[in-house]
PDB file of N, CA and C in Angstrom:
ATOM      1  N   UNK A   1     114.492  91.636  78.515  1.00  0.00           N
ATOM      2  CA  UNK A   1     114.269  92.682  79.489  1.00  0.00           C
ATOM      3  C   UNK A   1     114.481  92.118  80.890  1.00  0.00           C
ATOM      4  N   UNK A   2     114.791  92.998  82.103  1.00  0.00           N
ATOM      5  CA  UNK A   2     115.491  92.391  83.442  1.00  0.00           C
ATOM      6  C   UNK A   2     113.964  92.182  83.791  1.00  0.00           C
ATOM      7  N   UNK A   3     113.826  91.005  84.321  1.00  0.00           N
ATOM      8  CA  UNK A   3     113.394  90.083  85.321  1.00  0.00           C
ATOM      9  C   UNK A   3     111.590  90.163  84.598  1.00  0.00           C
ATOM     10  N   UNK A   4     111.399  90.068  83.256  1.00  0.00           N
ATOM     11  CA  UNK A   4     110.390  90.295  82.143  1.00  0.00           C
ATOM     12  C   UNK A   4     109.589  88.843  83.063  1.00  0.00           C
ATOM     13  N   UNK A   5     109.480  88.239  82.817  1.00  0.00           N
ATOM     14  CA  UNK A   5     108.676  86.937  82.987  1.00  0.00           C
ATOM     15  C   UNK A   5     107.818  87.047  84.379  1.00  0.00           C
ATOM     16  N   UNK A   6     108.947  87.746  85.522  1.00  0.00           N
ATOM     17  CA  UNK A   6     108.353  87.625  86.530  1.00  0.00           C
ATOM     18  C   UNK A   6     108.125  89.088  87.040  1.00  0.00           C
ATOM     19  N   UNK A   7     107.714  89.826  86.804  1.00  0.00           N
ATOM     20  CA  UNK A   7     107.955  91.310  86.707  1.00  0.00           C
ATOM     21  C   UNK A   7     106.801  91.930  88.094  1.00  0.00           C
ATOM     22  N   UNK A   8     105.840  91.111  88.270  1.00  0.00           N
ATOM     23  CA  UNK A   8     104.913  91.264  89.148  1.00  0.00           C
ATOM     24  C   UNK A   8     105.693  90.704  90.662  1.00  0.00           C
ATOM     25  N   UNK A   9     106.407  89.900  90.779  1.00  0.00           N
ATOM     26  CA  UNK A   9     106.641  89.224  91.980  1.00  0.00           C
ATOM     27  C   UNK A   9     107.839  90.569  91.933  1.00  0.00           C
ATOM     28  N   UNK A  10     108.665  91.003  90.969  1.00  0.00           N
ATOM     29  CA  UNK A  10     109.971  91.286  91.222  1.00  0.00           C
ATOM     30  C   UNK A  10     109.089  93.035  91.902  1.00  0.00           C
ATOM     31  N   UNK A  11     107.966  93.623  91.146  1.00  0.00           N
ATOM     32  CA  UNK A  11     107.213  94.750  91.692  1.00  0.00           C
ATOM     33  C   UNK A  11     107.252  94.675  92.981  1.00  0.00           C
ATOM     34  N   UNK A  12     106.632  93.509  93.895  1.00  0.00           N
ATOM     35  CA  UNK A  12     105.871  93.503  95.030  1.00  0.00           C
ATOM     36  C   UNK A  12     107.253  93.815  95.682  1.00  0.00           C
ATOM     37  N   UNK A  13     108.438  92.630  95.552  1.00  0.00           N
ATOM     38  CA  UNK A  13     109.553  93.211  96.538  1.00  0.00           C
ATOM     39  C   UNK A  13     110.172  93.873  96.548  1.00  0.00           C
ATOM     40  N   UNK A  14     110.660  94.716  95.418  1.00  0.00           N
ATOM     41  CA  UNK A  14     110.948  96.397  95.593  1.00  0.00           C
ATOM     42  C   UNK A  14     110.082  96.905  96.029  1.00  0.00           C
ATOM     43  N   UNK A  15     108.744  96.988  96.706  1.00  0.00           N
ATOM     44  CA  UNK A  15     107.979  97.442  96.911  1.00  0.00           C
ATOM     45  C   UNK A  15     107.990  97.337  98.742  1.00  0.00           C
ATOM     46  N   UNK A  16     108.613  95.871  98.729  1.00  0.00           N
ATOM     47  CA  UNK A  16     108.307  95.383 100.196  1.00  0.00           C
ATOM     48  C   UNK A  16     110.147  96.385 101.205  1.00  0.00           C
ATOM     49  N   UNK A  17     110.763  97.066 100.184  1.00  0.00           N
ATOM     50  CA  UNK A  17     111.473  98.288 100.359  1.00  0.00           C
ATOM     51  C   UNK A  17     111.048  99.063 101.370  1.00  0.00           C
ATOM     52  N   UNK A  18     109.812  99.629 100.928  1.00  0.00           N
ATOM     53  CA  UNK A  18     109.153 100.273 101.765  1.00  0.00           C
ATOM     54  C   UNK A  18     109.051 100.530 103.482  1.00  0.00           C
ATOM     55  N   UNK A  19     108.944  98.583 103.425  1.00  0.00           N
ATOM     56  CA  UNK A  19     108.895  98.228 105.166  1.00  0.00           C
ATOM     57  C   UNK A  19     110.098  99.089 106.000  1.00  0.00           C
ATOM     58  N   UNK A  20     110.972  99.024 105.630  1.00  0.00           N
ATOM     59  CA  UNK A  20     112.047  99.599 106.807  1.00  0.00           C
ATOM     60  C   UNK A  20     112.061 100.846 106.942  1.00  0.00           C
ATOM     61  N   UNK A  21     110.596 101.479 106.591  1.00  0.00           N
ATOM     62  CA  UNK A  21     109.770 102.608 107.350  1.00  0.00           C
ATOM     63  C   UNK A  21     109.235 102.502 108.093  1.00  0.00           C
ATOM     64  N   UNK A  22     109.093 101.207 108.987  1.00  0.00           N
ATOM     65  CA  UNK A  22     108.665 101.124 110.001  1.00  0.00           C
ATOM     66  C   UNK A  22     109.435 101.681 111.367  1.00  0.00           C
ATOM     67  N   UNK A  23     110.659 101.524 111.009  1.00  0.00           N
ATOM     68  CA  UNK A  23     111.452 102.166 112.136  1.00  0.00           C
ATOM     69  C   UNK A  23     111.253 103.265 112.531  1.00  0.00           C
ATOM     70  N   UNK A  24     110.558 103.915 112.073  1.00  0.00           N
ATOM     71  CA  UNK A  24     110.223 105.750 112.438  1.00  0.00           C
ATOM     72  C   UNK A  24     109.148 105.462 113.544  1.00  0.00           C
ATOM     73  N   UNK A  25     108.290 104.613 114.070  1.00  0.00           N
ATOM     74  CA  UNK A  25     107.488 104.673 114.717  1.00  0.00           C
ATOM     75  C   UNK A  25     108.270 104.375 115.768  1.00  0.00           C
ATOM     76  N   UNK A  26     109.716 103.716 115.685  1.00  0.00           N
ATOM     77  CA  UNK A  26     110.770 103.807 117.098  1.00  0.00           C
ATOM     78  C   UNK A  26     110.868 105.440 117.792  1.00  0.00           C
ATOM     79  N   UNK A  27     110.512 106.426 116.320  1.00  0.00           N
ATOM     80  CA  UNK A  27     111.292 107.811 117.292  1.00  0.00           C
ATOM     81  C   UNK A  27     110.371 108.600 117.898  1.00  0.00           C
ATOM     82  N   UNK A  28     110.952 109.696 118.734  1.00  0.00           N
ATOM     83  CA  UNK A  28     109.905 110.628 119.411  1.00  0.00           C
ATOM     84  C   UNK A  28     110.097 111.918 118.872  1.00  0.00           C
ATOM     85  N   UNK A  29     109.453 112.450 118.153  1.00  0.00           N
ATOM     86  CA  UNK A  29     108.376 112.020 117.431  1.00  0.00           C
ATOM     87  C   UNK A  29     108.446 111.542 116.238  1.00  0.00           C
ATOM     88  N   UNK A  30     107.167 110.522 116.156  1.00  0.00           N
ATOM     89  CA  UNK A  30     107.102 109.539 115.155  1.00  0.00           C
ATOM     90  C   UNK A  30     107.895 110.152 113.449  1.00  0.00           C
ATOM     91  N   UNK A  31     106.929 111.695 113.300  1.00  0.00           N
ATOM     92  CA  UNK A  31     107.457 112.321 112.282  1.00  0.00           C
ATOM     93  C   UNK A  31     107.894 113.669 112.489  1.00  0.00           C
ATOM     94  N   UNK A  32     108.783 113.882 111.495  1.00  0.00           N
ATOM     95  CA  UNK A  32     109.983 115.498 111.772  1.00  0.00           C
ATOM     96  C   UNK A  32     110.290 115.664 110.948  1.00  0.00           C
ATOM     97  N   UNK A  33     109.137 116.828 110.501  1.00  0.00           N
ATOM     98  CA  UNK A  33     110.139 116.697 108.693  1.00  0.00           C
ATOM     99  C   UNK A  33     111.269 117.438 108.900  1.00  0.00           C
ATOM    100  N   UNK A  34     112.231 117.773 109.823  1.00  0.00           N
ATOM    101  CA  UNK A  34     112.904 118.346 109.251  1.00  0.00           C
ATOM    102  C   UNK A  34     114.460 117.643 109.827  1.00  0.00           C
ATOM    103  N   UNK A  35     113.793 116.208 110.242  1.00  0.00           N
ATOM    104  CA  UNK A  35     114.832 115.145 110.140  1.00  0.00           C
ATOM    105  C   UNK A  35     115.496 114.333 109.511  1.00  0.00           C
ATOM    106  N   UNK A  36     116.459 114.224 109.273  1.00  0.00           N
ATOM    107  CA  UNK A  36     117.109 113.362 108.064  1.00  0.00           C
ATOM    108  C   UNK A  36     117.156 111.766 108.546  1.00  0.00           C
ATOM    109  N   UNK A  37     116.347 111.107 107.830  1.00  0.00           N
ATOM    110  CA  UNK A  37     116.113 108.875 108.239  1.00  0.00           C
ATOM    111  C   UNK A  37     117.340 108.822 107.873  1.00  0.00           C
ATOM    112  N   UNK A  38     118.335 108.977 107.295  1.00  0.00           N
ATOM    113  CA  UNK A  38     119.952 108.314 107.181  1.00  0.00           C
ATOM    114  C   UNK A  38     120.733 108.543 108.091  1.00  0.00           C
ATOM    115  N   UNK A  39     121.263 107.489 109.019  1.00  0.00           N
ATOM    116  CA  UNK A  39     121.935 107.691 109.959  1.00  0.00           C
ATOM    117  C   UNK A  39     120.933 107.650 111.464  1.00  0.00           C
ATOM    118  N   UNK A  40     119.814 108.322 111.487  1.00  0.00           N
ATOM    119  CA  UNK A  40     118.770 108.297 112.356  1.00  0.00           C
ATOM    120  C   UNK A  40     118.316 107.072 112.879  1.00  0.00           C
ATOM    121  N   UNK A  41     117.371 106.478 112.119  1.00  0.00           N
ATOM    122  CA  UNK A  41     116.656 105.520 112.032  1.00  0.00           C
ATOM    123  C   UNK A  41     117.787 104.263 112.112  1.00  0.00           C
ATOM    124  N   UNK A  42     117.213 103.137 112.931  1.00  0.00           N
ATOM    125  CA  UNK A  42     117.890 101.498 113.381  1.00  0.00           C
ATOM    126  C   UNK A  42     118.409 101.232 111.400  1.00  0.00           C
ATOM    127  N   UNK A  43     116.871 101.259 111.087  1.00  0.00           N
ATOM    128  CA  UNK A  43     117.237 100.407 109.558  1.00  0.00           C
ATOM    129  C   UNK A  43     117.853 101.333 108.202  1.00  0.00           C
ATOM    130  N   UNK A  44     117.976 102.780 108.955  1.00  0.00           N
ATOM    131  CA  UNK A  44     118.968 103.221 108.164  1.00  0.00           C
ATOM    132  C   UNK A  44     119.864 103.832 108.369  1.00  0.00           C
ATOM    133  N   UNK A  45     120.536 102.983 108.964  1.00  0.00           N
ATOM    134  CA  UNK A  45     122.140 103.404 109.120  1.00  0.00           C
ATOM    135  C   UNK A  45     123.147 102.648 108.782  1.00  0.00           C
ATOM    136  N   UNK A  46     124.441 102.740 108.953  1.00  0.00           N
ATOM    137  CA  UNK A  46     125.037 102.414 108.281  1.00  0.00           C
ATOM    138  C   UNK A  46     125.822 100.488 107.844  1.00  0.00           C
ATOM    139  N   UNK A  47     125.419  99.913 109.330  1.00  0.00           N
ATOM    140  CA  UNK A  47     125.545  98.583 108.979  1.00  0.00           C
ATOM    141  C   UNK A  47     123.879  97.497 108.118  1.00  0.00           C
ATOM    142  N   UNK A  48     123.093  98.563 108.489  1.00  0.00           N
ATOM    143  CA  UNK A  48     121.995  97.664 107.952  1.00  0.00           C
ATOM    144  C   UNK A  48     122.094  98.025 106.149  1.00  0.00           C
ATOM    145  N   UNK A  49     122.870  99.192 105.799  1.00  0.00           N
ATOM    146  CA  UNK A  49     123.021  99.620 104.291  1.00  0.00           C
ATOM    147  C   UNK A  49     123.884  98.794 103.828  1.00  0.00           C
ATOM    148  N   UNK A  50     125.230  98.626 104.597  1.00  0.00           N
ATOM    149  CA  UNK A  50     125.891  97.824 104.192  1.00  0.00           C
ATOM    150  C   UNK A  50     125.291  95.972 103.443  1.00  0.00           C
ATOM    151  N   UNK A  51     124.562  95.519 104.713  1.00  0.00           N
ATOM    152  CA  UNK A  51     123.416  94.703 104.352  1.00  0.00           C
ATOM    153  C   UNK A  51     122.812  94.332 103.143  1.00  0.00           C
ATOM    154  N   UNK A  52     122.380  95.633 102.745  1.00  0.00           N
ATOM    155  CA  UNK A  52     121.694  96.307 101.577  1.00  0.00           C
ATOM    156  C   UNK A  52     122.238  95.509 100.137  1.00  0.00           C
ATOM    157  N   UNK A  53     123.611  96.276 100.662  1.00  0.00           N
ATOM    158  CA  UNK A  53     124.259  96.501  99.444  1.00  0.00           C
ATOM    159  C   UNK A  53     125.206  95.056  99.284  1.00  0.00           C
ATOM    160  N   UNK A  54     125.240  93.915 100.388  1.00  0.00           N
ATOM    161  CA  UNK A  54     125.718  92.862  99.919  1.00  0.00           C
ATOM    162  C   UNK A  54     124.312  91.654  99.331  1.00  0.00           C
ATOM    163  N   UNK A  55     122.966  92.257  99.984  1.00  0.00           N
ATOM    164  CA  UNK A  55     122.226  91.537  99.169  1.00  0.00           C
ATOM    165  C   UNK A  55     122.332  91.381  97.777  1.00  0.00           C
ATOM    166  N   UNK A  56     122.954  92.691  96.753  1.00  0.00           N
ATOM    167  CA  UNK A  56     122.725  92.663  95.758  1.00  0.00           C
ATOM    168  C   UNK A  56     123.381  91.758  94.735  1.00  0.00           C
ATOM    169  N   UNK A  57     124.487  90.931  95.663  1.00  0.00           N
ATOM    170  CA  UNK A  57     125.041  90.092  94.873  1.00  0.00           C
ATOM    171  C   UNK A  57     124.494  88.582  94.521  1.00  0.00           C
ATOM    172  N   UNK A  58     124.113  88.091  95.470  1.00  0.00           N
ATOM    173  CA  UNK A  58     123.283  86.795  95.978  1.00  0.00           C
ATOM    174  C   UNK A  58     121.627  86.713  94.316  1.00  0.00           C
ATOM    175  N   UNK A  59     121.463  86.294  93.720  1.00  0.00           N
ATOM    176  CA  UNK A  59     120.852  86.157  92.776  1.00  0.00           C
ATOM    177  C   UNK A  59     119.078  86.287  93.087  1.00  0.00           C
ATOM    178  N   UNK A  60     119.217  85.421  94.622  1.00  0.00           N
ATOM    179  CA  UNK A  60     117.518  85.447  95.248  1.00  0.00           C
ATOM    180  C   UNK A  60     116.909  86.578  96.374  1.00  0.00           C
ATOM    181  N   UNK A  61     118.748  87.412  96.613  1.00  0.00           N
ATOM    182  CA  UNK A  61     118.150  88.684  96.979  1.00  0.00           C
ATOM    183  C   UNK A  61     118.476  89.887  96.608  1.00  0.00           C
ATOM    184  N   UNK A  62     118.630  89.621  95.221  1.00  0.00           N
ATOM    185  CA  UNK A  62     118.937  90.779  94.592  1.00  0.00           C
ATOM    186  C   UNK A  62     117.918  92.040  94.529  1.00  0.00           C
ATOM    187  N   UNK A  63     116.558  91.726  94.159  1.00  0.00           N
ATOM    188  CA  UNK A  63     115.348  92.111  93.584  1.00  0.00           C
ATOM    189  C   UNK A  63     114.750  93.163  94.949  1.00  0.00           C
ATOM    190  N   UNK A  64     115.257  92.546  96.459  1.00  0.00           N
ATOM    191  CA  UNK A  64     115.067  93.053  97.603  1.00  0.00           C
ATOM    192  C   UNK A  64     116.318  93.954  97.672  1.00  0.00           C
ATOM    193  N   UNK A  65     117.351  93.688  97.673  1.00  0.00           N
ATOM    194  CA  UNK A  65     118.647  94.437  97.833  1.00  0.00           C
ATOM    195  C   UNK A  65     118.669  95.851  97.089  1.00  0.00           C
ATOM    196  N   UNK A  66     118.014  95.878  95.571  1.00  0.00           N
ATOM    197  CA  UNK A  66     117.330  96.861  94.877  1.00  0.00           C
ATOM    198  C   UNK A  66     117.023  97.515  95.480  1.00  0.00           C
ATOM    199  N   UNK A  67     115.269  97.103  95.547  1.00  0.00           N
ATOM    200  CA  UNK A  67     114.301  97.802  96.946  1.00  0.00           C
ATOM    201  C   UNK A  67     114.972  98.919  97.763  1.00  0.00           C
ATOM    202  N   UNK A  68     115.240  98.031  98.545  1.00  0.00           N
ATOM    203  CA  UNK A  68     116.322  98.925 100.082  1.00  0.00           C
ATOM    204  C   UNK A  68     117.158  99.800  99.817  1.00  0.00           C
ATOM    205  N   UNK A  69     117.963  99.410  98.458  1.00  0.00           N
ATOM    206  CA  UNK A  69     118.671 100.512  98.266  1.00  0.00           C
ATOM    207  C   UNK A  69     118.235 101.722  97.470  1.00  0.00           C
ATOM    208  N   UNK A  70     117.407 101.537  96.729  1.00  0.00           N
ATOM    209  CA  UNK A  70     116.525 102.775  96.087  1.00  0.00           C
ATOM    210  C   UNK A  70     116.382 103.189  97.077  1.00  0.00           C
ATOM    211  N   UNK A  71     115.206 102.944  98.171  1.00  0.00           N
ATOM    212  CA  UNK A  71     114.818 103.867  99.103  1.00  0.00           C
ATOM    213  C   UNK A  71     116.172 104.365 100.237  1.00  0.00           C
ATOM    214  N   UNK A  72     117.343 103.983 100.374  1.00  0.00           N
ATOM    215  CA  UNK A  72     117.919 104.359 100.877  1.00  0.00           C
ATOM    216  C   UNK A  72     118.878 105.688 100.321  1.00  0.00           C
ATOM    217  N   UNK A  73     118.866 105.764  98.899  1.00  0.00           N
ATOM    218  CA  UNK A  73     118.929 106.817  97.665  1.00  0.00           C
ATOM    219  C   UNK A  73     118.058 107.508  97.924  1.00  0.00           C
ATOM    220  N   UNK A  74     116.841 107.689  97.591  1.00  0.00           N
ATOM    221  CA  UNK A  74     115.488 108.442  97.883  1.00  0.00           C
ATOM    222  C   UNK A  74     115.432 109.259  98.918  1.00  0.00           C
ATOM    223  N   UNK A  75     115.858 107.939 100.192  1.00  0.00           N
ATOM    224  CA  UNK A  75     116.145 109.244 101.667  1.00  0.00           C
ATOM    225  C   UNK A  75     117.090 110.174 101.571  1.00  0.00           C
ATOM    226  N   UNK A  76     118.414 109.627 101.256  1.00  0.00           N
ATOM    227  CA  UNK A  76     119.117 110.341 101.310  1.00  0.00           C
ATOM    228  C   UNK A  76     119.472 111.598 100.402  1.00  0.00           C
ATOM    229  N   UNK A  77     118.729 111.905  98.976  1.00  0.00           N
ATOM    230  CA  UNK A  77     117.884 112.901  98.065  1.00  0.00           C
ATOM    231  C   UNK A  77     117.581 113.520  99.066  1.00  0.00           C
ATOM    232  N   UNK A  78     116.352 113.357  99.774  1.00  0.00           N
ATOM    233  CA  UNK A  78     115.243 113.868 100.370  1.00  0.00           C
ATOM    234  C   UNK A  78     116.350 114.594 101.513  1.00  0.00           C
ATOM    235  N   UNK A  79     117.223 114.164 102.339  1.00  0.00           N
ATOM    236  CA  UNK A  79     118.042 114.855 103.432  1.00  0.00           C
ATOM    237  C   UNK A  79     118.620 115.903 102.444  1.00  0.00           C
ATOM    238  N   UNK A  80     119.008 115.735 101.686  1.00  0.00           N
ATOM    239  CA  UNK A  80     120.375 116.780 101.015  1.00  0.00           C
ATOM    240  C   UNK A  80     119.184 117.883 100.182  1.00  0.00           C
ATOM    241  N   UNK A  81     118.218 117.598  99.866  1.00  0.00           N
ATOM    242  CA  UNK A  81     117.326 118.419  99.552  1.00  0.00           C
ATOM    243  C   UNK A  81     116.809 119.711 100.619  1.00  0.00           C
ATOM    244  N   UNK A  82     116.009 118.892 101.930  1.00  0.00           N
ATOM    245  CA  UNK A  82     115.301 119.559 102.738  1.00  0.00           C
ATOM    246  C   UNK A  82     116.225 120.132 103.899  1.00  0.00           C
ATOM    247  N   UNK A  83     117.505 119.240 104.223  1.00  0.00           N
ATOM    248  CA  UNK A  83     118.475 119.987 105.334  1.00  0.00           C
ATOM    249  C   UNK A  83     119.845 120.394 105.035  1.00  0.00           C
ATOM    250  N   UNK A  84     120.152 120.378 103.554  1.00  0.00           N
ATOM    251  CA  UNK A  84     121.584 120.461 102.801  1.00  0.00           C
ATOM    252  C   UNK A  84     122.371 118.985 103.345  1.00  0.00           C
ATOM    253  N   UNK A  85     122.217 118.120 104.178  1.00  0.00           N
ATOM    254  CA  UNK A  85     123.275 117.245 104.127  1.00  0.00           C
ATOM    255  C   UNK A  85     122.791 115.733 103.834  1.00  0.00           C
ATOM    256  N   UNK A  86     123.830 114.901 103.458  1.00  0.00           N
ATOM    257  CA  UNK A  86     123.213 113.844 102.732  1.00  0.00           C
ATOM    258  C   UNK A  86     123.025 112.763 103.844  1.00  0.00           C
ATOM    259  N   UNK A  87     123.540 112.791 105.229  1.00  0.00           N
ATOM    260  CA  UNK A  87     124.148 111.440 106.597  1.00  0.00           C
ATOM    261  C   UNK A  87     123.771 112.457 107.895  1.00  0.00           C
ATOM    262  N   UNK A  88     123.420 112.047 108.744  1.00  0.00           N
ATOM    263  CA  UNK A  88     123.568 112.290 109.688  1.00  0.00           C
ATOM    264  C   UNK A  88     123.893 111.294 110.342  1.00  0.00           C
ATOM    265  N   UNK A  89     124.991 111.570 111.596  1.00  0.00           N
ATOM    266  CA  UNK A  89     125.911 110.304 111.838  1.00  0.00           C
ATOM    267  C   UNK A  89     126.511 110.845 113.289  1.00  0.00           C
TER     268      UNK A  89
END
């Protein structure tokens, strides 16, 4: 099974995903629901995804590269859900 042995450490840093929700406390106002974080937000746009998505090759940041990119999936769900589009750009 993927990453069985260490499954607790590999939890915490998909978990540590989360953090680059901190960037919302950059905007005015903090929250909007009826703003789309892709494209918006410093840590989600499009060179820090890119980022993302070359962690996933590297073996020791894969487990993080995950992380970031789920939630960068998740947001971008959440835009195409609540405002019909998937980027704002």
């Amino acid at each position: 099974m993927l990453y069985q042995k260490a499954w607790r450490v590999s939890y915490m840093l998909m978990l540590a995903g989360l953090a680059i929700d901190l960037d919302h406390l950059l905007a005015n106002p903090i929250y909007d629901p009826n703003r789309c974080s892709i494209g918006f937000h410093p840590l989600h746009a499009e060179f820090p995804i890119a980022l993302y998505c070359l962690a996933l090759w590297h073996p020791k940041t894969r487990v993080v590269g995950i992380g970031l990119l789920v939630h960068i999936i998740l947001d971008s769900i959440d835009c195409r859900v609540s405002s019909g589009v998937w980027y704002v750009g």
